[in-house]
PDB file of N, CA and C in Angstrom:
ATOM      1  N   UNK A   1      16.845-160.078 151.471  1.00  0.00           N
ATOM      2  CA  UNK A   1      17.620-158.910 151.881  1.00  0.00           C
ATOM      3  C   UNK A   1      18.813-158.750 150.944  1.00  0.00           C
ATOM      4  N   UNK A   2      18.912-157.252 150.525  1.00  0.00           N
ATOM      5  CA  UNK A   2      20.589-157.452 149.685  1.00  0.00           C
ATOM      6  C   UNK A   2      21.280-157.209 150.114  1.00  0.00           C
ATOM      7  N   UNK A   3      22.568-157.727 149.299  1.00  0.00           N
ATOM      8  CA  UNK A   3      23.720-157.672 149.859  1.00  0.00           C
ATOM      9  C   UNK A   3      24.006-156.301 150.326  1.00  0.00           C
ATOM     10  N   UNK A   4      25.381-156.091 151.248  1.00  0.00           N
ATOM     11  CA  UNK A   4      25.434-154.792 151.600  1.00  0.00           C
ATOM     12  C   UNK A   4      26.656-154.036 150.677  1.00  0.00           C
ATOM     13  N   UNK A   5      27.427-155.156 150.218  1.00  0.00           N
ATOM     14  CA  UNK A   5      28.014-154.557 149.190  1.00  0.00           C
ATOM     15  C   UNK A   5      27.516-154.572 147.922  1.00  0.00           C
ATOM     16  N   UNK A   6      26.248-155.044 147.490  1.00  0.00           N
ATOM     17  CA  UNK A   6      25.721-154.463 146.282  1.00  0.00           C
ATOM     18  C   UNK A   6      25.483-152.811 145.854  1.00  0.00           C
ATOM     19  N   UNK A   7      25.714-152.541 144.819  1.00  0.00           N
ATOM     20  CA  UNK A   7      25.410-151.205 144.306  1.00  0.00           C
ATOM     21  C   UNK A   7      24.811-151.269 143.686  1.00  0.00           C
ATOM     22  N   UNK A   8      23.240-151.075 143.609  1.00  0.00           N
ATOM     23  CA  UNK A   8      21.943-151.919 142.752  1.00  0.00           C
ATOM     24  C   UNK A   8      21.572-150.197 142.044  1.00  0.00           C
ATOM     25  N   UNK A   9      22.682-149.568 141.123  1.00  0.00           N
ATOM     26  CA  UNK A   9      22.849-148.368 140.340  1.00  0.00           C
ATOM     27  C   UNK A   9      23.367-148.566 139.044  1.00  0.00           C
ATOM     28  N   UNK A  10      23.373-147.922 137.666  1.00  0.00           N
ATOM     29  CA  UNK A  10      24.113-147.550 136.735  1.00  0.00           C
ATOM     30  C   UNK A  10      24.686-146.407 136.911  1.00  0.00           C
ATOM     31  N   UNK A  11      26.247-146.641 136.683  1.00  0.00           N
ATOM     32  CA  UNK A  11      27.038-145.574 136.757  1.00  0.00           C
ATOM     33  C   UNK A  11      27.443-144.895 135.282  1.00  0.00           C
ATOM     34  N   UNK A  12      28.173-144.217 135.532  1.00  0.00           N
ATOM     35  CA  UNK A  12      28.699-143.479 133.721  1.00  0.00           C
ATOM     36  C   UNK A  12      29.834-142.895 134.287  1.00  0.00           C
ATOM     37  N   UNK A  13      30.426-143.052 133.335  1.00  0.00           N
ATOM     38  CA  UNK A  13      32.276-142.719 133.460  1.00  0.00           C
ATOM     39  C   UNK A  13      32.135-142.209 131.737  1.00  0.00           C
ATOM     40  N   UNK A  14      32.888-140.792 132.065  1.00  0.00           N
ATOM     41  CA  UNK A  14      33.262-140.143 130.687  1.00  0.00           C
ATOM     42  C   UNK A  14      32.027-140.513 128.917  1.00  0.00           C
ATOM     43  N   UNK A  15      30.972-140.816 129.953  1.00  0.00           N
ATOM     44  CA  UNK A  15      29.635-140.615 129.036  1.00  0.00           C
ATOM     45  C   UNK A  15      28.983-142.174 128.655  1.00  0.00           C
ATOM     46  N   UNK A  16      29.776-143.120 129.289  1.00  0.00           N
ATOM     47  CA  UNK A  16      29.776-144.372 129.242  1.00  0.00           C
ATOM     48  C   UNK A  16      28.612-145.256 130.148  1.00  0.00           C
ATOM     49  N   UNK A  17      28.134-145.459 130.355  1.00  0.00           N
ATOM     50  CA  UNK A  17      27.386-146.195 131.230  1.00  0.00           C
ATOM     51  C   UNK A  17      28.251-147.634 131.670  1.00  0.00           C
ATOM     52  N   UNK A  18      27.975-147.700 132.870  1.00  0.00           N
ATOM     53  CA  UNK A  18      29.004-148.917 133.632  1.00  0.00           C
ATOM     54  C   UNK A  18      27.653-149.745 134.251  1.00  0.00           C
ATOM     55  N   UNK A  19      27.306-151.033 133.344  1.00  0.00           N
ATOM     56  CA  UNK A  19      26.548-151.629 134.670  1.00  0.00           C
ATOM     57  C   UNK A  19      26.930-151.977 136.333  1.00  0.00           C
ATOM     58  N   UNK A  20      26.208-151.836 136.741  1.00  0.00           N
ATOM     59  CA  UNK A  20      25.897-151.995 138.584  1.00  0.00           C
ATOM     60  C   UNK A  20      27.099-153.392 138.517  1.00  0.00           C
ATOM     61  N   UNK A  21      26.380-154.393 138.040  1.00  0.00           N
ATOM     62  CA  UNK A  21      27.169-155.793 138.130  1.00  0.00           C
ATOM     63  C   UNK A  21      28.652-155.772 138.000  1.00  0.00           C
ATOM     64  N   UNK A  22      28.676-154.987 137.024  1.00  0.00           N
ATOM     65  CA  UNK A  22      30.332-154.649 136.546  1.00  0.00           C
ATOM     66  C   UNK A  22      31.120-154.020 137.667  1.00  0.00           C
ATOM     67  N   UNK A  23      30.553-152.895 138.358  1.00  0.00           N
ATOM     68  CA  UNK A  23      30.814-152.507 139.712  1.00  0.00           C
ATOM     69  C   UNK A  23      31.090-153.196 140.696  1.00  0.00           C
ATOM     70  N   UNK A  24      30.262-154.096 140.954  1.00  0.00           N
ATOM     71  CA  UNK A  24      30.139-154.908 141.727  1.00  0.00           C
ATOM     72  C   UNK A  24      31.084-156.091 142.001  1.00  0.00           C
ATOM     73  N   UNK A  25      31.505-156.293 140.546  1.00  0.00           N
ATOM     74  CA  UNK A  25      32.260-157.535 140.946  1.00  0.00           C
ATOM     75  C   UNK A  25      33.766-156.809 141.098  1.00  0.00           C
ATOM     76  N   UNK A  26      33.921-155.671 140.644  1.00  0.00           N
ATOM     77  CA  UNK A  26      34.783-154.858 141.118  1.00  0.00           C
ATOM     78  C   UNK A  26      35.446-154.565 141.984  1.00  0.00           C
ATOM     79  N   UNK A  27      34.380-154.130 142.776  1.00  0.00           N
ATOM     80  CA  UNK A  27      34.321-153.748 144.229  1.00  0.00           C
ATOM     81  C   UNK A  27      34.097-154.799 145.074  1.00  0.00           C
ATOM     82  N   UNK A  28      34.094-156.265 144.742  1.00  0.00           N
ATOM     83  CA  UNK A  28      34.477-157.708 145.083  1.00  0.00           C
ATOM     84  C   UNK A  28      35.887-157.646 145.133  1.00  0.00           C
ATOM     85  N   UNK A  29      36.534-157.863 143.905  1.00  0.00           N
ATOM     86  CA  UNK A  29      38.072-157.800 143.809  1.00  0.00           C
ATOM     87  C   UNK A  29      38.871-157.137 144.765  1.00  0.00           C
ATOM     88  N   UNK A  30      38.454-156.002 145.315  1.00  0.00           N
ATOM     89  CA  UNK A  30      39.205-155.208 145.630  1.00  0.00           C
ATOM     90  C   UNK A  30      38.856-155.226 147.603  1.00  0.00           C
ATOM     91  N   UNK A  31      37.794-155.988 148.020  1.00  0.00           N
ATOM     92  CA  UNK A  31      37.530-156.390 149.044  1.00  0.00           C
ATOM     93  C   UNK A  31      38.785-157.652 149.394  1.00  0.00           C
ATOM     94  N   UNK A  32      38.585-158.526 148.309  1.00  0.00           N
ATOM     95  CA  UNK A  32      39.324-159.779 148.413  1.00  0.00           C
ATOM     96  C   UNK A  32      40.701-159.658 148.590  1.00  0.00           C
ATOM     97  N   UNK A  33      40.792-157.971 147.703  1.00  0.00           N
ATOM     98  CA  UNK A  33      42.802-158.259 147.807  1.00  0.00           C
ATOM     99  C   UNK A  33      42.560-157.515 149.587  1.00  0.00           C
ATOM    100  N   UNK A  34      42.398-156.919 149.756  1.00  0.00           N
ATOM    101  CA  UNK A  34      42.217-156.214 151.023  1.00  0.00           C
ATOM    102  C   UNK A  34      41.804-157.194 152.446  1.00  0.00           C
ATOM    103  N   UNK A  35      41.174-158.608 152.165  1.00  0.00           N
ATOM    104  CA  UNK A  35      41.539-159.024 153.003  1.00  0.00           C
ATOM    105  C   UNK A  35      42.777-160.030 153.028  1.00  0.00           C
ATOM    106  N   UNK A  36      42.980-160.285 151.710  1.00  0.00           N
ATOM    107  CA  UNK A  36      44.710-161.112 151.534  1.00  0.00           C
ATOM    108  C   UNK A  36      45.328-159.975 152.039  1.00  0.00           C
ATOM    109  N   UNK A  37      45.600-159.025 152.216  1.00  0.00           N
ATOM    110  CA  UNK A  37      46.650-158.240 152.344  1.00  0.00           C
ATOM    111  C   UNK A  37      46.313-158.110 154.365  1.00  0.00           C
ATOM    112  N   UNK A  38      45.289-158.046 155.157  1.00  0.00           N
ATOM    113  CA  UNK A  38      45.216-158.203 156.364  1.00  0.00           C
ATOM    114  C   UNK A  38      46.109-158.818 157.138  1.00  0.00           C
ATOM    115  N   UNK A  39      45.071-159.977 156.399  1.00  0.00           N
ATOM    116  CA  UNK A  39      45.646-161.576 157.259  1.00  0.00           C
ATOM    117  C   UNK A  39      46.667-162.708 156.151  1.00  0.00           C
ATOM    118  N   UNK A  40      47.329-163.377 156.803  1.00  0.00           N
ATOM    119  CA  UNK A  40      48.260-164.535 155.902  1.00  0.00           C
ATOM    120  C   UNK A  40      47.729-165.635 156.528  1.00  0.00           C
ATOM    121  N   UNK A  41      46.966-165.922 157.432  1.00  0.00           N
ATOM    122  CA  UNK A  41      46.827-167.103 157.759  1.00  0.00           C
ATOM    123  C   UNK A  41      45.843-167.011 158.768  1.00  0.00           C
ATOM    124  N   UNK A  42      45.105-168.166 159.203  1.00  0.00           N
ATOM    125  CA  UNK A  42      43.780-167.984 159.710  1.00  0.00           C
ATOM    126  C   UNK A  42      43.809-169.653 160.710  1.00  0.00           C
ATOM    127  N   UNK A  43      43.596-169.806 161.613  1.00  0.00           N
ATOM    128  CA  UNK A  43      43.911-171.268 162.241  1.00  0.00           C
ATOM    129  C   UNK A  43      44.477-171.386 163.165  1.00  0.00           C
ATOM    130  N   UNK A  44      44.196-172.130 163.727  1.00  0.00           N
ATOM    131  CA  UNK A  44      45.476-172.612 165.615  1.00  0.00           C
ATOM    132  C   UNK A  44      46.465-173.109 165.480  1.00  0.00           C
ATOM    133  N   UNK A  45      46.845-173.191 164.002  1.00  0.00           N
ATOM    134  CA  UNK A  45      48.241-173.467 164.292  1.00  0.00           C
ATOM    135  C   UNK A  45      49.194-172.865 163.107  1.00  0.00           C
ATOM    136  N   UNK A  46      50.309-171.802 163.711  1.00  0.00           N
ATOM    137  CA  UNK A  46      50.824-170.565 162.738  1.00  0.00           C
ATOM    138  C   UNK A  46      51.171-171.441 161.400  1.00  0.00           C
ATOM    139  N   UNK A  47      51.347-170.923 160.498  1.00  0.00           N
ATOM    140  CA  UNK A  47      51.715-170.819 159.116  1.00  0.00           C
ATOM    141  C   UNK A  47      52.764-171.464 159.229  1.00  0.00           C
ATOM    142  N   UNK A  48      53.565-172.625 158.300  1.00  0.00           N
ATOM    143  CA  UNK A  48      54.723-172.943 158.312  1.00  0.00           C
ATOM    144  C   UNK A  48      55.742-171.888 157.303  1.00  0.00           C
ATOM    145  N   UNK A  49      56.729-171.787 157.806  1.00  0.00           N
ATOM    146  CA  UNK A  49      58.232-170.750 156.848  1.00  0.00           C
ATOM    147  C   UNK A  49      57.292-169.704 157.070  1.00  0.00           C
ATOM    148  N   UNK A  50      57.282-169.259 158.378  1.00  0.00           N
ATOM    149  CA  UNK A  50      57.091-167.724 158.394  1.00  0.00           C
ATOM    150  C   UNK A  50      57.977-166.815 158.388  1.00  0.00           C
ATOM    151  N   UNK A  51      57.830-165.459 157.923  1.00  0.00           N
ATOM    152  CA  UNK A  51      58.739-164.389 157.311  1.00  0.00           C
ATOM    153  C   UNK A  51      57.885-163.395 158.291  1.00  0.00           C
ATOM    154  N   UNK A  52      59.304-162.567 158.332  1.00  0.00           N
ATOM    155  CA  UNK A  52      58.965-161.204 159.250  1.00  0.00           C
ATOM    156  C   UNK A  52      57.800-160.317 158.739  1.00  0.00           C
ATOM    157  N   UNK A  53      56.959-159.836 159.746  1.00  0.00           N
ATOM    158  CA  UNK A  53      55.693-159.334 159.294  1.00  0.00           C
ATOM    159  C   UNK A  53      54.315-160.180 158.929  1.00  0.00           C
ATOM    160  N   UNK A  54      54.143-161.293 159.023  1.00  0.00           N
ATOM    161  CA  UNK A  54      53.394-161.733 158.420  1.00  0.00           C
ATOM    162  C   UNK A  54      52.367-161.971 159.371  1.00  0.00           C
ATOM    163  N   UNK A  55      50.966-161.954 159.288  1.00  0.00           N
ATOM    164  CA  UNK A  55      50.034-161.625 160.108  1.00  0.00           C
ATOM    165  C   UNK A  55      49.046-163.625 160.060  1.00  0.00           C
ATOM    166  N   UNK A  56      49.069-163.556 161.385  1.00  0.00           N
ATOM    167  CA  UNK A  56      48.571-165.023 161.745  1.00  0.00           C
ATOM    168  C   UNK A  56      47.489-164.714 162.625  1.00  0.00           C
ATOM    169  N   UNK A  57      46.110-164.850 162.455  1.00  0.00           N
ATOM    170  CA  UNK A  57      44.671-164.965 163.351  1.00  0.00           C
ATOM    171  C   UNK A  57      44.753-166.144 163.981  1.00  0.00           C
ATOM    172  N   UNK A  58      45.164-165.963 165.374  1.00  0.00           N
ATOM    173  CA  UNK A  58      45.056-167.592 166.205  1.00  0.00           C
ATOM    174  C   UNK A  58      43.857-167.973 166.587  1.00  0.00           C
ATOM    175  N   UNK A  59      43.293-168.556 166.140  1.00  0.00           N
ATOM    176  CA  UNK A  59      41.742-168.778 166.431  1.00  0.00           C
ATOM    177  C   UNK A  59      41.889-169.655 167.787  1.00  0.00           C
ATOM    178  N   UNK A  60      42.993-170.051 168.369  1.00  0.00           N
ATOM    179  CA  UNK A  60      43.105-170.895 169.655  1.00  0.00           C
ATOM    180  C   UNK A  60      42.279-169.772 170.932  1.00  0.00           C
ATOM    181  N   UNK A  61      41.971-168.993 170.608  1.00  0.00           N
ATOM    182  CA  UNK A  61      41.768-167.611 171.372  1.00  0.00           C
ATOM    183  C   UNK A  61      39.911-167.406 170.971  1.00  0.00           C
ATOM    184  N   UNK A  62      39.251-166.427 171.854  1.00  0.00           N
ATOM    185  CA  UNK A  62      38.271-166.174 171.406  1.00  0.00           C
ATOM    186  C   UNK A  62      37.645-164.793 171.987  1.00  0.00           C
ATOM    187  N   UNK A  63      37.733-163.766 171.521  1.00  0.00           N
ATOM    188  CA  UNK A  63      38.149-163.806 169.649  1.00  0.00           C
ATOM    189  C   UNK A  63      39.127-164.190 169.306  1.00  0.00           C
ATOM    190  N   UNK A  64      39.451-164.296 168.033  1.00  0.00           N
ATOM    191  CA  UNK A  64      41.067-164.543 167.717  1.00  0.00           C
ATOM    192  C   UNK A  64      41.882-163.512 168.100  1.00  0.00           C
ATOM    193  N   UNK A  65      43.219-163.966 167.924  1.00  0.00           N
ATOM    194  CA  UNK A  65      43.897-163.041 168.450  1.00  0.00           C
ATOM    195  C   UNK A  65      45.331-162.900 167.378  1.00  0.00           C
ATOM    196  N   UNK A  66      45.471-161.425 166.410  1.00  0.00           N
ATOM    197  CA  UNK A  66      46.054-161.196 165.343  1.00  0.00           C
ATOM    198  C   UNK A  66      47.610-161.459 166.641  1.00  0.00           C
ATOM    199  N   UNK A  67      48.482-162.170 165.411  1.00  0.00           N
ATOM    200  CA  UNK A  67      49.571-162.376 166.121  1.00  0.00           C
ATOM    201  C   UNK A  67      50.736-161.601 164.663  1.00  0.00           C
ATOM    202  N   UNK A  68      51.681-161.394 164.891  1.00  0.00           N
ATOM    203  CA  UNK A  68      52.497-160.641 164.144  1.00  0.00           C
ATOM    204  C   UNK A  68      54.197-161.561 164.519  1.00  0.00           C
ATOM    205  N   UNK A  69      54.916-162.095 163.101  1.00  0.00           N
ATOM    206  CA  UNK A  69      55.745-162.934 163.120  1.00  0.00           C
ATOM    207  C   UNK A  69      56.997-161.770 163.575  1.00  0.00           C
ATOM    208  N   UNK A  70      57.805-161.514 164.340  1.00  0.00           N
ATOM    209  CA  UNK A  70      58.379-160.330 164.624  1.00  0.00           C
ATOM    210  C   UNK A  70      59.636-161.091 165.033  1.00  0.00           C
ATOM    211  N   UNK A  71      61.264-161.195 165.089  1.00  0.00           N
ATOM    212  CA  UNK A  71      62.146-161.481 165.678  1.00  0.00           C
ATOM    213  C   UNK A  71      61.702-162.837 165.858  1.00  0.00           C
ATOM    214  N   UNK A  72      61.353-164.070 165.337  1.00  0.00           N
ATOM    215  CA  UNK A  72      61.635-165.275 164.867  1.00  0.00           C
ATOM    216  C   UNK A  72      60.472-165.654 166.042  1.00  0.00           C
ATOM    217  N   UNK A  73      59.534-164.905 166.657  1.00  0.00           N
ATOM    218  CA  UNK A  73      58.590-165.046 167.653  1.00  0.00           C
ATOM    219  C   UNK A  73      57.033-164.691 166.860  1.00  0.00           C
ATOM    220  N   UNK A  74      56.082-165.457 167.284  1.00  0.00           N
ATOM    221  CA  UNK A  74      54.788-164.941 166.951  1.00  0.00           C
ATOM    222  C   UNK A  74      54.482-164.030 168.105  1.00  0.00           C
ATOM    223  N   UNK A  75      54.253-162.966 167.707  1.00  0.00           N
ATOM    224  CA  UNK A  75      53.792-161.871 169.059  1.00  0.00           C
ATOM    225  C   UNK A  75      52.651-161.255 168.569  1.00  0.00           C
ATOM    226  N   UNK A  76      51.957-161.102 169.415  1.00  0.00           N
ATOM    227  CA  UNK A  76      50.887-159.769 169.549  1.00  0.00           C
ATOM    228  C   UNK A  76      50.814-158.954 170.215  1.00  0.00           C
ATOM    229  N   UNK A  77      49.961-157.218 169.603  1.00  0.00           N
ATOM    230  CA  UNK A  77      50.527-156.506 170.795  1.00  0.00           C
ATOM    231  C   UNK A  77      48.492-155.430 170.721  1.00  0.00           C
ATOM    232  N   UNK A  78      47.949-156.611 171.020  1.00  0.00           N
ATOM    233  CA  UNK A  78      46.516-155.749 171.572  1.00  0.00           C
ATOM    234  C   UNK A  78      46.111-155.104 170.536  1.00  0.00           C
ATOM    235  N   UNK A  79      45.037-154.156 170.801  1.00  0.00           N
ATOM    236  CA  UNK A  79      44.385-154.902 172.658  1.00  0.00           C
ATOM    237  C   UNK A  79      43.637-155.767 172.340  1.00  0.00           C
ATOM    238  N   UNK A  80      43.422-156.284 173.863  1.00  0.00           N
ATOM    239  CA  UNK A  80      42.472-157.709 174.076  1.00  0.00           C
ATOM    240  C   UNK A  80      41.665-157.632 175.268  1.00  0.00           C
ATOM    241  N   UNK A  81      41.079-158.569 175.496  1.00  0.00           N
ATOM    242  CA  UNK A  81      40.014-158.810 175.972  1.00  0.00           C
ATOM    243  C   UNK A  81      40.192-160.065 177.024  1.00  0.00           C
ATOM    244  N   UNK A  82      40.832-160.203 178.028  1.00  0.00           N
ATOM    245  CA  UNK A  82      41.046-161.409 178.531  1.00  0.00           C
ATOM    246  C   UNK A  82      41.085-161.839 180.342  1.00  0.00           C
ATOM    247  N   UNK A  83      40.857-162.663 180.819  1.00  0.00           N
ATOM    248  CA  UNK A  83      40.819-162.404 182.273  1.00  0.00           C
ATOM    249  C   UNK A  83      42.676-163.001 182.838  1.00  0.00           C
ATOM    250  N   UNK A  84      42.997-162.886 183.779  1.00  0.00           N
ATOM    251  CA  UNK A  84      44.390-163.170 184.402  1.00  0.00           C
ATOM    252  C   UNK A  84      44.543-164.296 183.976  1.00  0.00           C
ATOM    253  N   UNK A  85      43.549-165.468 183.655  1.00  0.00           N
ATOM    254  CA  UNK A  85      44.637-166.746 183.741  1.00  0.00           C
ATOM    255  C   UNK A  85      44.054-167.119 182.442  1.00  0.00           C
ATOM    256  N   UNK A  86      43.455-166.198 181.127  1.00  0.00           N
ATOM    257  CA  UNK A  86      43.590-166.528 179.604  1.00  0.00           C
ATOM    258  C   UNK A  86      44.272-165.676 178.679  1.00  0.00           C
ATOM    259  N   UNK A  87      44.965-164.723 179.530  1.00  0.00           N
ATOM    260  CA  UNK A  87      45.488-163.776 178.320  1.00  0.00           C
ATOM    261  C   UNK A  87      46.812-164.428 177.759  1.00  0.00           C
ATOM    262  N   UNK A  88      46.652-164.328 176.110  1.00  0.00           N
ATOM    263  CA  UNK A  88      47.278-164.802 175.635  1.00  0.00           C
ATOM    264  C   UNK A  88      48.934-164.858 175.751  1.00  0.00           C
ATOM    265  N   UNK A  89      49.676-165.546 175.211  1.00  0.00           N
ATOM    266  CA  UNK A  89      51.090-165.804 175.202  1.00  0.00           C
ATOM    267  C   UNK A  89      51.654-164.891 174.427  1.00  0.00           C
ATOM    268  N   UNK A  90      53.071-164.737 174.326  1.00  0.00           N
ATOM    269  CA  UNK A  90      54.152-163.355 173.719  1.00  0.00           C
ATOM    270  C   UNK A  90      53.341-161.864 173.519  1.00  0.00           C
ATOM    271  N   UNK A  91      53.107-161.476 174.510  1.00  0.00           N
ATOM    272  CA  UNK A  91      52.538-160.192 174.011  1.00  0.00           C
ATOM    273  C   UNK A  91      54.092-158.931 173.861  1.00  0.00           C
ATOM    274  N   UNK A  92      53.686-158.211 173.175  1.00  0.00           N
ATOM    275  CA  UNK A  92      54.612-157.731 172.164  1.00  0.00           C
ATOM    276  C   UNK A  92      54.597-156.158 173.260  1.00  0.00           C
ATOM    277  N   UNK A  93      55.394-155.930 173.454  1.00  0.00           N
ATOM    278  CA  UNK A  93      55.782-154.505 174.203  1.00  0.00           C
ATOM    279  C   UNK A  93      54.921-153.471 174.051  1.00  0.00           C
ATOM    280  N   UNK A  94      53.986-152.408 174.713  1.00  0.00           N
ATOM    281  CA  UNK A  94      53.028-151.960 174.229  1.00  0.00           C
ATOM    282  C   UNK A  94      51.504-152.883 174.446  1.00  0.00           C
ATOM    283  N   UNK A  95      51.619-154.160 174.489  1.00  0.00           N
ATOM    284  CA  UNK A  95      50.145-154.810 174.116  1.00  0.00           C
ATOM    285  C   UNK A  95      49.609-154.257 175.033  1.00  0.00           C
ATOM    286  N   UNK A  96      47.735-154.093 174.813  1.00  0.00           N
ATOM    287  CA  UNK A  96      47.162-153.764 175.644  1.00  0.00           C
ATOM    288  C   UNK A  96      45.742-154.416 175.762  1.00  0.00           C
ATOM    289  N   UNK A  97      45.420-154.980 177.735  1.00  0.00           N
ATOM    290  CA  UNK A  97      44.776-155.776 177.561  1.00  0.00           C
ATOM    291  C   UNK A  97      43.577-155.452 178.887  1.00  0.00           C
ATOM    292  N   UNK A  98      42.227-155.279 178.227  1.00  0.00           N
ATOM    293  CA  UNK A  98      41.774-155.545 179.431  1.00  0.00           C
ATOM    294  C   UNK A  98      41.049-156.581 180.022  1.00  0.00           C
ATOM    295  N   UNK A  99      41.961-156.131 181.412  1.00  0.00           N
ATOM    296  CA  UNK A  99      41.272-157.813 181.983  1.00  0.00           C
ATOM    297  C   UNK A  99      39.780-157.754 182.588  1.00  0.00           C
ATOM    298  N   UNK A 100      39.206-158.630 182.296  1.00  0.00           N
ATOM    299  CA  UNK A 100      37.601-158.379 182.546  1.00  0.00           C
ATOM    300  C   UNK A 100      37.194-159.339 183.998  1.00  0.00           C
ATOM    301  N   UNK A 101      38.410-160.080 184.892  1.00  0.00           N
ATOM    302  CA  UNK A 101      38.235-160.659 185.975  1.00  0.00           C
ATOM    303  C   UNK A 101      38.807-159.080 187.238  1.00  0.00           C
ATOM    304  N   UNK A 102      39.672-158.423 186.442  1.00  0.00           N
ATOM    305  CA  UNK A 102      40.222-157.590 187.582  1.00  0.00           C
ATOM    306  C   UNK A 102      39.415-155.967 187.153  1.00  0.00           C
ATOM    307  N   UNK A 103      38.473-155.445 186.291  1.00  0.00           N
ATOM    308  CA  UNK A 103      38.012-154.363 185.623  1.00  0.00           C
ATOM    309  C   UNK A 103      38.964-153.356 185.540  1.00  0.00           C
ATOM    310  N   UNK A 104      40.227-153.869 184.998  1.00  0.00           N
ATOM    311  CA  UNK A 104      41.106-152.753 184.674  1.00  0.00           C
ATOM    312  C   UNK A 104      41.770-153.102 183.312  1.00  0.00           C
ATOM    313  N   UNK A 105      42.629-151.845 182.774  1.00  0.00           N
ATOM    314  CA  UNK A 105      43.461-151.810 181.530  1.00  0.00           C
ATOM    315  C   UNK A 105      45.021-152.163 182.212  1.00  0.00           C
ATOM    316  N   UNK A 106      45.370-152.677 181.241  1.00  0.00           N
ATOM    317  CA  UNK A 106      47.033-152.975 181.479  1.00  0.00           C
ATOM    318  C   UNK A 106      47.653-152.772 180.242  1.00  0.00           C
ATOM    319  N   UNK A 107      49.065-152.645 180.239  1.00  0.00           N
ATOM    320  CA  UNK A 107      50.013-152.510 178.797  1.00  0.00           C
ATOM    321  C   UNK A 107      51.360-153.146 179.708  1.00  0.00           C
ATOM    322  N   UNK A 108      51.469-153.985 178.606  1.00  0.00           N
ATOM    323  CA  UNK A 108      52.480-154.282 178.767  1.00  0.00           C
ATOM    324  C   UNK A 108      54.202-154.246 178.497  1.00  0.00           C
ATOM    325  N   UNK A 109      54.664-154.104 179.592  1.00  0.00           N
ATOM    326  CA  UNK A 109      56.003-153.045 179.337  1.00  0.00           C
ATOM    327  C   UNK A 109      57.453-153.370 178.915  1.00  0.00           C
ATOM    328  N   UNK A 110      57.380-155.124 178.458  1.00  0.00           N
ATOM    329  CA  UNK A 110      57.895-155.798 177.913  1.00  0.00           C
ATOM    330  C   UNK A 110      58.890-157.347 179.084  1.00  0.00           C
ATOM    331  N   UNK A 111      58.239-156.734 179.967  1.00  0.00           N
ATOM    332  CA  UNK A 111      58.219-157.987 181.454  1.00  0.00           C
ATOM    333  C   UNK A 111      57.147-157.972 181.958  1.00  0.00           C
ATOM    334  N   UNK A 112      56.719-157.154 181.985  1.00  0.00           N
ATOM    335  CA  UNK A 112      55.072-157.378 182.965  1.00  0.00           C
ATOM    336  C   UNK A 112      53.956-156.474 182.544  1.00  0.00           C
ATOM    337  N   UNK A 113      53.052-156.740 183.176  1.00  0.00           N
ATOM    338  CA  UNK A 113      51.534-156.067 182.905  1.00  0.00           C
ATOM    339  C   UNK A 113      51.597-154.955 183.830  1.00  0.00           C
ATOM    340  N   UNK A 114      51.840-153.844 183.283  1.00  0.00           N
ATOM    341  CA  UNK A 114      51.412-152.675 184.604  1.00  0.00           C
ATOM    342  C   UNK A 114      50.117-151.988 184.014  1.00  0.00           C
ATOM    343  N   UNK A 115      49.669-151.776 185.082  1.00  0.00           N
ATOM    344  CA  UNK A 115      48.504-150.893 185.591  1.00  0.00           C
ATOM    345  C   UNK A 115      48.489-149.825 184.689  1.00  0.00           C
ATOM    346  N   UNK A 116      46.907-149.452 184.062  1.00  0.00           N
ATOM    347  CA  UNK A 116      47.674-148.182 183.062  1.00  0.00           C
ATOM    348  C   UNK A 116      46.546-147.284 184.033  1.00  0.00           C
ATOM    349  N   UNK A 117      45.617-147.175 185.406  1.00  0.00           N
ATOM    350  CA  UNK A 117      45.076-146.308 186.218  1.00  0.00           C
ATOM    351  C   UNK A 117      43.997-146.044 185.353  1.00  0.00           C
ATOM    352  N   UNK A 118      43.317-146.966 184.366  1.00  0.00           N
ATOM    353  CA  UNK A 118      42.032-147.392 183.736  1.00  0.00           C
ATOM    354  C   UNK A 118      41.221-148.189 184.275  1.00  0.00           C
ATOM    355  N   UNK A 119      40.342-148.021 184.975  1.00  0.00           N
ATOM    356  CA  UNK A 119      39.562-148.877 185.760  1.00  0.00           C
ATOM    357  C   UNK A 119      38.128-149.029 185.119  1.00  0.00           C
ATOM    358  N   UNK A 120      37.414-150.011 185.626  1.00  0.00           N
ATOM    359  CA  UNK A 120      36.056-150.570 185.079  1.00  0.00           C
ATOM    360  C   UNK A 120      35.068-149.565 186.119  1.00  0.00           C
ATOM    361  N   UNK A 121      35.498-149.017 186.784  1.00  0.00           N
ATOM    362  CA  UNK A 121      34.994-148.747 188.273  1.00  0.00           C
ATOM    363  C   UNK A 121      33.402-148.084 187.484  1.00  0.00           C
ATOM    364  N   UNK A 122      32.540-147.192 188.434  1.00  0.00           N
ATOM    365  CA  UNK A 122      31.317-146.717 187.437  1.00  0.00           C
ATOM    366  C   UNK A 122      32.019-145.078 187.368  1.00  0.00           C
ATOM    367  N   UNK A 123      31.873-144.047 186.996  1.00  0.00           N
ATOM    368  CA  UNK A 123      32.157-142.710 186.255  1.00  0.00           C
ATOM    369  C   UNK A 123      31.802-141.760 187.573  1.00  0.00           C
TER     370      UNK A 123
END
């Protein structure tokens, strides 16, 4: 099976022919900076000398859960996926989570989880 980012084509730029491969590893590069630029860190346990903004995947979570270094706190702010007694720690004002033990949406309003009148109920 091929890859899905292969481009198994010759291109031409200004009368030039560009092999496929040449493309390709191209359009590699530019995947790679794009996911350095996502994420800074990947693991259960945050990055040491973190700086404001910097994006941490807590894999302690499942799925992970993108956390954002904000006011000297790792926070996240949704949404997620979690039941009452796994949703994750510092959620960030705004987060939004639904809980899949209670079939509803919540956001959180920077003390508590309120109700956002999103229910699992059937239509």
């Amino acid at each position: 099976m091929a890859d899905r980012f292969t481009i198994p084509t010759t291109f031409t730029y200004e009368q030039n022919p560009i092999p496929s491969e040449d493309v390709n590893a191209n359009f590699q590069y530019v995947i790679d900076a794009l996911m350095e630029l996502a994420v800074d860190a990947i693991g259960t346990v945050p990055p040491d000398e973190p700086v404001a903004g910097m994006i941490w995947m807590d894999t302690n979570y499942a799925p992970p859960l993108r956390r954002i270094y904000y006011d000297s706190t790792w926070v996240w702010n949704g949404p997620y996926f979690a039941t009452v007694a796994t949703v994750p720690t510092n959620p960030n004002t705004g987060a939004i989570c639904l809980f899949t033990d209670l079939d509803t949406v919540k956001v959180y309003d920077g003390a508590s989880w309120v109700t956002t009148g999103v229910d699992g109920g059937t239509p």
